[in-house]
PDB file of N, CA and C in Angstrom:
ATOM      1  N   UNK A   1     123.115 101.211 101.362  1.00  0.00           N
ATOM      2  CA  UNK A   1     121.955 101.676 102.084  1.00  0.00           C
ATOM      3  C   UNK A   1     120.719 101.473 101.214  1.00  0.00           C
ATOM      4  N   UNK A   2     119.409 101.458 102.119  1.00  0.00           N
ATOM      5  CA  UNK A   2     118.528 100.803 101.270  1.00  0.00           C
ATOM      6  C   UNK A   2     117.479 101.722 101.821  1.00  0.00           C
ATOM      7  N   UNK A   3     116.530 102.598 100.919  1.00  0.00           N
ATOM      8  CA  UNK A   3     115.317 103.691 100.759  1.00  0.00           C
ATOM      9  C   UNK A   3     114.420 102.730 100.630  1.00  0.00           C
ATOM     10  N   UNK A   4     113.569 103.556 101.497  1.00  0.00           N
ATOM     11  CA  UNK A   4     111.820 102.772 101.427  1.00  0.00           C
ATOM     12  C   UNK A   4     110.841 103.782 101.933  1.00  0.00           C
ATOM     13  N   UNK A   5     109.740 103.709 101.183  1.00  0.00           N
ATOM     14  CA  UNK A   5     109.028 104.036 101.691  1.00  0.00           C
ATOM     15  C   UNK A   5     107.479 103.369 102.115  1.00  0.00           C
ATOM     16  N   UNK A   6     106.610 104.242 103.109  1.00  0.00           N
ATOM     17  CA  UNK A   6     105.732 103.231 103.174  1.00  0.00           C
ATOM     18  C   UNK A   6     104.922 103.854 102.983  1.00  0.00           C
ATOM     19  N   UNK A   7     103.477 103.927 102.266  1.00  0.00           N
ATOM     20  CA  UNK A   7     102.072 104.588 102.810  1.00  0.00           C
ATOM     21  C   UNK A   7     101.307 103.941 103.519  1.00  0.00           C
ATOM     22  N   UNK A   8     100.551 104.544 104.922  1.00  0.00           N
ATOM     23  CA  UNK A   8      99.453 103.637 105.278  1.00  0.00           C
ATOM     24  C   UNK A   8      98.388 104.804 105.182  1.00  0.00           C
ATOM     25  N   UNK A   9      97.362 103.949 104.948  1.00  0.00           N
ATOM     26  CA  UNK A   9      95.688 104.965 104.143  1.00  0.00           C
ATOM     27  C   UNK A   9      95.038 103.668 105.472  1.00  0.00           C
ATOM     28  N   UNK A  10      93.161 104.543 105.322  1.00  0.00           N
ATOM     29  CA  UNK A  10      92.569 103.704 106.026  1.00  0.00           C
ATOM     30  C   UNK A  10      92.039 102.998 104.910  1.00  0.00           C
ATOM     31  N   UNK A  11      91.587 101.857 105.738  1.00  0.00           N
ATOM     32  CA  UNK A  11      91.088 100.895 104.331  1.00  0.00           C
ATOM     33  C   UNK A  11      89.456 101.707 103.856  1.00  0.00           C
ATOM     34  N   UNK A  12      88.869 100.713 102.876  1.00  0.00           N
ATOM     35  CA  UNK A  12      87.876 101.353 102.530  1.00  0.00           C
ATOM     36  C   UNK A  12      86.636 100.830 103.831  1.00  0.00           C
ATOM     37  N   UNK A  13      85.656 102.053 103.568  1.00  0.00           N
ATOM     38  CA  UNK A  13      84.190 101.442 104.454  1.00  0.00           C
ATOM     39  C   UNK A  13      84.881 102.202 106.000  1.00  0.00           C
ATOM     40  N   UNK A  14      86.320 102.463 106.448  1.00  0.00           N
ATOM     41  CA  UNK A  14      86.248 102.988 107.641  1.00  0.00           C
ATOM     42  C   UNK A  14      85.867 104.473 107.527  1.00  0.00           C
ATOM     43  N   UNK A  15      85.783 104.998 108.522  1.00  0.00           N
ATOM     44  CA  UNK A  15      85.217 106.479 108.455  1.00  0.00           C
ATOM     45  C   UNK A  15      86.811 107.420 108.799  1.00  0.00           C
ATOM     46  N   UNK A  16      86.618 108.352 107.791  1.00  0.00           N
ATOM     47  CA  UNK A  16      87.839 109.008 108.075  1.00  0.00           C
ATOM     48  C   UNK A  16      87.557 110.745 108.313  1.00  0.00           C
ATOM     49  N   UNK A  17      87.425 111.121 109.662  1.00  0.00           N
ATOM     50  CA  UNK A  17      87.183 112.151 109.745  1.00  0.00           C
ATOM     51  C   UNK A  17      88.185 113.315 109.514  1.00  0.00           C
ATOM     52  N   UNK A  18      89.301 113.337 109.635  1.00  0.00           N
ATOM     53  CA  UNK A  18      89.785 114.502 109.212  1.00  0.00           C
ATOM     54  C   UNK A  18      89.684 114.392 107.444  1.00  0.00           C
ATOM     55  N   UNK A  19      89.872 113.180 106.464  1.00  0.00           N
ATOM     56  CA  UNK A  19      89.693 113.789 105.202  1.00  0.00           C
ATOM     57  C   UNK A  19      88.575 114.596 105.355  1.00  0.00           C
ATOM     58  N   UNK A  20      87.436 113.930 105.875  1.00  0.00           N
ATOM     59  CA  UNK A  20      86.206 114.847 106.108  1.00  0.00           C
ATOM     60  C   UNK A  20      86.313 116.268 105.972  1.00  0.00           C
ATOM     61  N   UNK A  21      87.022 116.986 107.358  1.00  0.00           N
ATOM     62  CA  UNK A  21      87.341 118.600 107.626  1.00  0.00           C
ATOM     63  C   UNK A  21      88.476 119.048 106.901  1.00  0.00           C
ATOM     64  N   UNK A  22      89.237 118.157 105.857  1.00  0.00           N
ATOM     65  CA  UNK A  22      90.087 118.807 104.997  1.00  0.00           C
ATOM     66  C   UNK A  22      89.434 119.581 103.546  1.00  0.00           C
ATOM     67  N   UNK A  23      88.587 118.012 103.353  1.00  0.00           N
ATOM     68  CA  UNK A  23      88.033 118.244 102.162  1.00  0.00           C
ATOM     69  C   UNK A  23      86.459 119.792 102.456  1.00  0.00           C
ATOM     70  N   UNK A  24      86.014 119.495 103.643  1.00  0.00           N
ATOM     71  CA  UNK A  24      85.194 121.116 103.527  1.00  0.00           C
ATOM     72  C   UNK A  24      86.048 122.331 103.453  1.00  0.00           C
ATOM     73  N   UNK A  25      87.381 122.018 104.036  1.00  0.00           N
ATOM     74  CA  UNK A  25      88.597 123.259 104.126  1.00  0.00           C
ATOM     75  C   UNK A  25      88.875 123.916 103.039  1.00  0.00           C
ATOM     76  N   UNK A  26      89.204 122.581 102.132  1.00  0.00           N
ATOM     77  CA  UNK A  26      89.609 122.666 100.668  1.00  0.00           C
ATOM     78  C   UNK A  26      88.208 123.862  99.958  1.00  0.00           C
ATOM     79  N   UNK A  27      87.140 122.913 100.092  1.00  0.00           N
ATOM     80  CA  UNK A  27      85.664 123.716  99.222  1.00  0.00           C
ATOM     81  C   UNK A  27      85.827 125.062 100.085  1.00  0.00           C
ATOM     82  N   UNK A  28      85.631 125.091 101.129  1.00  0.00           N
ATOM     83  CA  UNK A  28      85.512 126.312 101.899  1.00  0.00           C
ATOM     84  C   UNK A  28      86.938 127.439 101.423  1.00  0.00           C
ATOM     85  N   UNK A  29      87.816 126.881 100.459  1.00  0.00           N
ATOM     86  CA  UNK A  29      89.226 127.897  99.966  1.00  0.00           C
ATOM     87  C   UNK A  29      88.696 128.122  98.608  1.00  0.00           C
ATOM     88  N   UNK A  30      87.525 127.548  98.263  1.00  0.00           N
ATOM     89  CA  UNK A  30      87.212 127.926  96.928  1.00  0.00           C
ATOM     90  C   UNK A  30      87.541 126.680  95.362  1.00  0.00           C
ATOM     91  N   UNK A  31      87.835 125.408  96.113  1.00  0.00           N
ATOM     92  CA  UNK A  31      88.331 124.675  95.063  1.00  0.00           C
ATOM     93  C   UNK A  31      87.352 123.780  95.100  1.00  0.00           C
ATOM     94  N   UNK A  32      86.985 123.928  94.030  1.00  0.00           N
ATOM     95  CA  UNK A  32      85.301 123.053  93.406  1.00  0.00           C
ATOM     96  C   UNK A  32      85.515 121.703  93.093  1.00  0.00           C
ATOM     97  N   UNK A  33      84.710 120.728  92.636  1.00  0.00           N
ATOM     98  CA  UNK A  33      84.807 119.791  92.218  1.00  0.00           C
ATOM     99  C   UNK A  33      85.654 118.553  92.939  1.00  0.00           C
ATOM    100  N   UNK A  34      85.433 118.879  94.217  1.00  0.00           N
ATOM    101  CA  UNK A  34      85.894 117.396  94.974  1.00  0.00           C
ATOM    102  C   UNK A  34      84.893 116.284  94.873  1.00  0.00           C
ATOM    103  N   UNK A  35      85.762 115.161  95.189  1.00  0.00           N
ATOM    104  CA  UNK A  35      84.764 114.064  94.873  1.00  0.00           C
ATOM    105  C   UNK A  35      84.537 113.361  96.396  1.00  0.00           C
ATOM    106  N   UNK A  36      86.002 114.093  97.162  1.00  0.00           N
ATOM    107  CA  UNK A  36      86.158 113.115  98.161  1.00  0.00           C
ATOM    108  C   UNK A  36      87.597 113.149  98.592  1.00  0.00           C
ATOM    109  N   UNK A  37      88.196 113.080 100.232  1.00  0.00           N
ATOM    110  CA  UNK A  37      89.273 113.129 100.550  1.00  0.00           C
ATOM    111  C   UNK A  37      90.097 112.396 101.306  1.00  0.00           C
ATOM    112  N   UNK A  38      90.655 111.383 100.985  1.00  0.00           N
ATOM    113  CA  UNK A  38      91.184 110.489 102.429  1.00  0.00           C
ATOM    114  C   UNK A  38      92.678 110.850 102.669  1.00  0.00           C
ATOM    115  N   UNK A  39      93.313 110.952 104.062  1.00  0.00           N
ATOM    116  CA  UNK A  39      94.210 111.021 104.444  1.00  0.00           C
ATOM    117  C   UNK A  39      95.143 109.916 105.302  1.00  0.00           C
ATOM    118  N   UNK A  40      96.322 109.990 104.998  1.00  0.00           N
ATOM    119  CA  UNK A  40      97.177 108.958 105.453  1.00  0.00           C
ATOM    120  C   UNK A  40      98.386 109.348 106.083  1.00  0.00           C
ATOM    121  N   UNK A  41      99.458 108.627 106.124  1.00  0.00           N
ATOM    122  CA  UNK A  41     101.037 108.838 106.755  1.00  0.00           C
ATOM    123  C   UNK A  41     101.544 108.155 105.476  1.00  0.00           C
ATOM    124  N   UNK A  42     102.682 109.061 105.857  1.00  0.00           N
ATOM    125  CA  UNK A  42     104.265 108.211 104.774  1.00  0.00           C
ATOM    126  C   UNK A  42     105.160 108.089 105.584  1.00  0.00           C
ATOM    127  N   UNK A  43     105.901 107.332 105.414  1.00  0.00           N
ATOM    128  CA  UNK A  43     107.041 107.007 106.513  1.00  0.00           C
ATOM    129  C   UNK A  43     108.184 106.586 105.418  1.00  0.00           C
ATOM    130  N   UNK A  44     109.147 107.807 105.726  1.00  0.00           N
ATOM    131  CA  UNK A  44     110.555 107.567 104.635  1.00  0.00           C
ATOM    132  C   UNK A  44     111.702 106.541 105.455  1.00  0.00           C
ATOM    133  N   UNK A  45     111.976 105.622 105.007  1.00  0.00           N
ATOM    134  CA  UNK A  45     112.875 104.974 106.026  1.00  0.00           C
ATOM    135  C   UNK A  45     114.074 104.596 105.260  1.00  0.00           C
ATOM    136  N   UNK A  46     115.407 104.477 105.981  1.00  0.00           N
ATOM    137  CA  UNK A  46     116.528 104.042 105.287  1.00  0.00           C
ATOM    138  C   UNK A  46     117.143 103.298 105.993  1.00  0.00           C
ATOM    139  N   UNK A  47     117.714 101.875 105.825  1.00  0.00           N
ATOM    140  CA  UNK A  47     118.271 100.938 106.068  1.00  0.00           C
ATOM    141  C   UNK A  47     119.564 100.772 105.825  1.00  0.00           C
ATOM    142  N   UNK A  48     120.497  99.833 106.919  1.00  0.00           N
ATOM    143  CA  UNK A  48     121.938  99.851 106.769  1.00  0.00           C
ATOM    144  C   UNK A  48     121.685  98.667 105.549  1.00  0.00           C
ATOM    145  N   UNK A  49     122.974  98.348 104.644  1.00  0.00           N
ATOM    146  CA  UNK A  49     123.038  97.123 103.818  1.00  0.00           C
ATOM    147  C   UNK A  49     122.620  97.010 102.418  1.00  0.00           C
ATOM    148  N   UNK A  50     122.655  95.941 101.857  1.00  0.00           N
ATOM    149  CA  UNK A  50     121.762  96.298  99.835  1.00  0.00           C
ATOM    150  C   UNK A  50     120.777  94.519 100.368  1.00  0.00           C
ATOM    151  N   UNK A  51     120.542  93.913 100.866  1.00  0.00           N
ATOM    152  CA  UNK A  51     119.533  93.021 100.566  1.00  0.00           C
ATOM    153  C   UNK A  51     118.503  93.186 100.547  1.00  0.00           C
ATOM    154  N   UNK A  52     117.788  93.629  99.547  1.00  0.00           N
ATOM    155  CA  UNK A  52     116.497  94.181  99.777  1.00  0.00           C
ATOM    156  C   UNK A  52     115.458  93.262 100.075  1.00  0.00           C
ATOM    157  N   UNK A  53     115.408  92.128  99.605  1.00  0.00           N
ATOM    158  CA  UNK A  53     114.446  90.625 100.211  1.00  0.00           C
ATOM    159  C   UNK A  53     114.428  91.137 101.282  1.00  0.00           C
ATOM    160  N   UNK A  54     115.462  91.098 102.374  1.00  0.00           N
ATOM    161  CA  UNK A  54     115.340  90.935 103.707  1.00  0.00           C
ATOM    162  C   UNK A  54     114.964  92.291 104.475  1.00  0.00           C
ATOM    163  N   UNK A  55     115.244  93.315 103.920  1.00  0.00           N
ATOM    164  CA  UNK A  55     114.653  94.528 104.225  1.00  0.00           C
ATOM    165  C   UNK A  55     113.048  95.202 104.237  1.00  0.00           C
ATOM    166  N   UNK A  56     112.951  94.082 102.822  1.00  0.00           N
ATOM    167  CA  UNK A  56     111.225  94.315 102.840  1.00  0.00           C
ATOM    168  C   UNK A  56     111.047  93.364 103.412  1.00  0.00           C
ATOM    169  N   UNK A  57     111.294  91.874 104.382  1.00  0.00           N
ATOM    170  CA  UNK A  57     110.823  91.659 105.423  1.00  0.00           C
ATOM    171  C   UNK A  57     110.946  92.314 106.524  1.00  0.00           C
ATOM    172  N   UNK A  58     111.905  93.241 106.881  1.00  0.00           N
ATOM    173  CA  UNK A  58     111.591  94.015 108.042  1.00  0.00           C
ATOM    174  C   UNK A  58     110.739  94.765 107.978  1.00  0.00           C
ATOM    175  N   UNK A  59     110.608  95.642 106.888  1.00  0.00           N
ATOM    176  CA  UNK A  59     109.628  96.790 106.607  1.00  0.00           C
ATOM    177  C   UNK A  59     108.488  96.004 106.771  1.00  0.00           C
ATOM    178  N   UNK A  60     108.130  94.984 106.444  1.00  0.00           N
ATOM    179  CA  UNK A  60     106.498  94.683 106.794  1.00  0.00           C
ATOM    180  C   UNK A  60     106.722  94.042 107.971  1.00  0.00           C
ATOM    181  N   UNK A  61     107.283  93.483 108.586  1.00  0.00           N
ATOM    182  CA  UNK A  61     107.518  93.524 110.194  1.00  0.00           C
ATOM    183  C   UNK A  61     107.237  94.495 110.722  1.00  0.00           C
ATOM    184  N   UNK A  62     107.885  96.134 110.561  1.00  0.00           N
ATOM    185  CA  UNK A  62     107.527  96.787 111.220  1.00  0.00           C
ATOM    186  C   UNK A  62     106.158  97.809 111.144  1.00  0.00           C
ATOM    187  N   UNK A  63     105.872  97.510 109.884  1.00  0.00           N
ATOM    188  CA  UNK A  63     104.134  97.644 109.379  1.00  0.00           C
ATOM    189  C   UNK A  63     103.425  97.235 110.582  1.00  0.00           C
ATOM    190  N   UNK A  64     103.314  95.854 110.784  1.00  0.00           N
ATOM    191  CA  UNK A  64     102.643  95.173 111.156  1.00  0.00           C
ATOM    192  C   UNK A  64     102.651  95.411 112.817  1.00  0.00           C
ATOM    193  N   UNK A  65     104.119  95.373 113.038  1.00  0.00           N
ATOM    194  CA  UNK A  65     104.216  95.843 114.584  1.00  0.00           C
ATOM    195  C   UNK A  65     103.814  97.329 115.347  1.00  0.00           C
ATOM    196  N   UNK A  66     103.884  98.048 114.455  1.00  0.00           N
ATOM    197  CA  UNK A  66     104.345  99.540 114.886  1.00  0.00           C
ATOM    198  C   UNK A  66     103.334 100.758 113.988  1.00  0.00           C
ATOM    199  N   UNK A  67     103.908 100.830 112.614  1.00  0.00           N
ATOM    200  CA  UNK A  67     103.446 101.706 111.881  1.00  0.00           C
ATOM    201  C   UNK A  67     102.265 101.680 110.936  1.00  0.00           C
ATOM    202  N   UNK A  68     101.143 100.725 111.407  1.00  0.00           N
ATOM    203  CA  UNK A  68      99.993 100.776 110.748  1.00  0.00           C
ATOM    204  C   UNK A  68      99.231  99.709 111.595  1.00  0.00           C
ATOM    205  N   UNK A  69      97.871 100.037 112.198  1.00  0.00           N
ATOM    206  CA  UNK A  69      97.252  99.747 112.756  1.00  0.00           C
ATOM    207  C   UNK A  69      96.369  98.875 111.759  1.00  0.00           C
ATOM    208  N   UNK A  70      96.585  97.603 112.074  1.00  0.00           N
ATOM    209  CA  UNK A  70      95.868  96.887 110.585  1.00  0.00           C
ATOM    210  C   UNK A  70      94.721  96.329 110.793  1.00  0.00           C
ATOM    211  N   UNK A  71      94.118  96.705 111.687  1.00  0.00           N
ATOM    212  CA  UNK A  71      92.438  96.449 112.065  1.00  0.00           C
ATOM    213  C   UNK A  71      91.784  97.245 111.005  1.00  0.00           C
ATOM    214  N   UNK A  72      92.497  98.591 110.559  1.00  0.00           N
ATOM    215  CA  UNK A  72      92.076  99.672 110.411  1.00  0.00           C
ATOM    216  C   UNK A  72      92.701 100.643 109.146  1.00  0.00           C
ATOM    217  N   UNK A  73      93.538  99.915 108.413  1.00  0.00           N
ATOM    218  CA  UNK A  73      94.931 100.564 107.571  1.00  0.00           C
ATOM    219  C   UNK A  73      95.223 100.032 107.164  1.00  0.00           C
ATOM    220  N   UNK A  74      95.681  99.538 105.579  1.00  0.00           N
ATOM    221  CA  UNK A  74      96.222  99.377 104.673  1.00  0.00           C
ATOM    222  C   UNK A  74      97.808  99.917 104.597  1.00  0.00           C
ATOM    223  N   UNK A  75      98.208  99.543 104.408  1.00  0.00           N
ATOM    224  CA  UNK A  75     100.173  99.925 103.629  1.00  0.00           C
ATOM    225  C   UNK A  75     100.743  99.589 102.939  1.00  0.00           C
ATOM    226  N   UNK A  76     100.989 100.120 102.063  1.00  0.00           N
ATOM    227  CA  UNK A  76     102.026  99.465 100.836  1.00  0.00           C
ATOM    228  C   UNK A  76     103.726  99.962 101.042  1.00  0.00           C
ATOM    229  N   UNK A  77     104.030  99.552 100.541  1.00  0.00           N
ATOM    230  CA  UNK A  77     105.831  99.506 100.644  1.00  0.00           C
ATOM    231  C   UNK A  77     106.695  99.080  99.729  1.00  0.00           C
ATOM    232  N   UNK A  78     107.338 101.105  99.133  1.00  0.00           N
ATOM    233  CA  UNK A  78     107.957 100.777  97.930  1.00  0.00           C
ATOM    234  C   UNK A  78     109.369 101.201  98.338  1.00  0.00           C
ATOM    235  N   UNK A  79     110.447  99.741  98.166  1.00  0.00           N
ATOM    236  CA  UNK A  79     111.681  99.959  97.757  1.00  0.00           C
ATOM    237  C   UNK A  79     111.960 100.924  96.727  1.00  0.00           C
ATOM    238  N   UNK A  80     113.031 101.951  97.048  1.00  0.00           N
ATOM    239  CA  UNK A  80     113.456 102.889  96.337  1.00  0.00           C
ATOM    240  C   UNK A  80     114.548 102.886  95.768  1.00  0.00           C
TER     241      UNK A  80
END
């Protein structure tokens, strides 16, 4: 069996409104010194098999298809 995971973040220059209302959440709980907050998804996935070549072609297959909107999102994808 084969662990992966993925992050997708928005890329830079898009506008990300909930880091927005996290990061006043955060100041508004009393924790100083933010610089700034962006938020994303992780997606834990596990695969039948050990070829991992061919697994991280699915995984960015399904990046591309499904789990990250890439007009708009970045993803990286780390075999585990």
């Amino acid at each position: 069996m084969i662990k992966a995971r993925v992050t997708v973040t928005l890329k830079n220059g898009v506008l990300d409104p909930q880091g927005k209302a996290i990061e006043g959440a955060l100041t508004g709980l009393g924790f100083d010194g933010l610089e700034g907050v962006r938020q994303g998804k992780v997606f834990d996935l596990e695969l039948s098999g050990d070829d991992k070549a061919n697994a991280g072609k699915d995984i960015e297959a399904m990046c591309e298809k499904l789990l990250a909107n890439t007009v708009i999102e970045d993803y990286s994808i780390e075999i585990l």
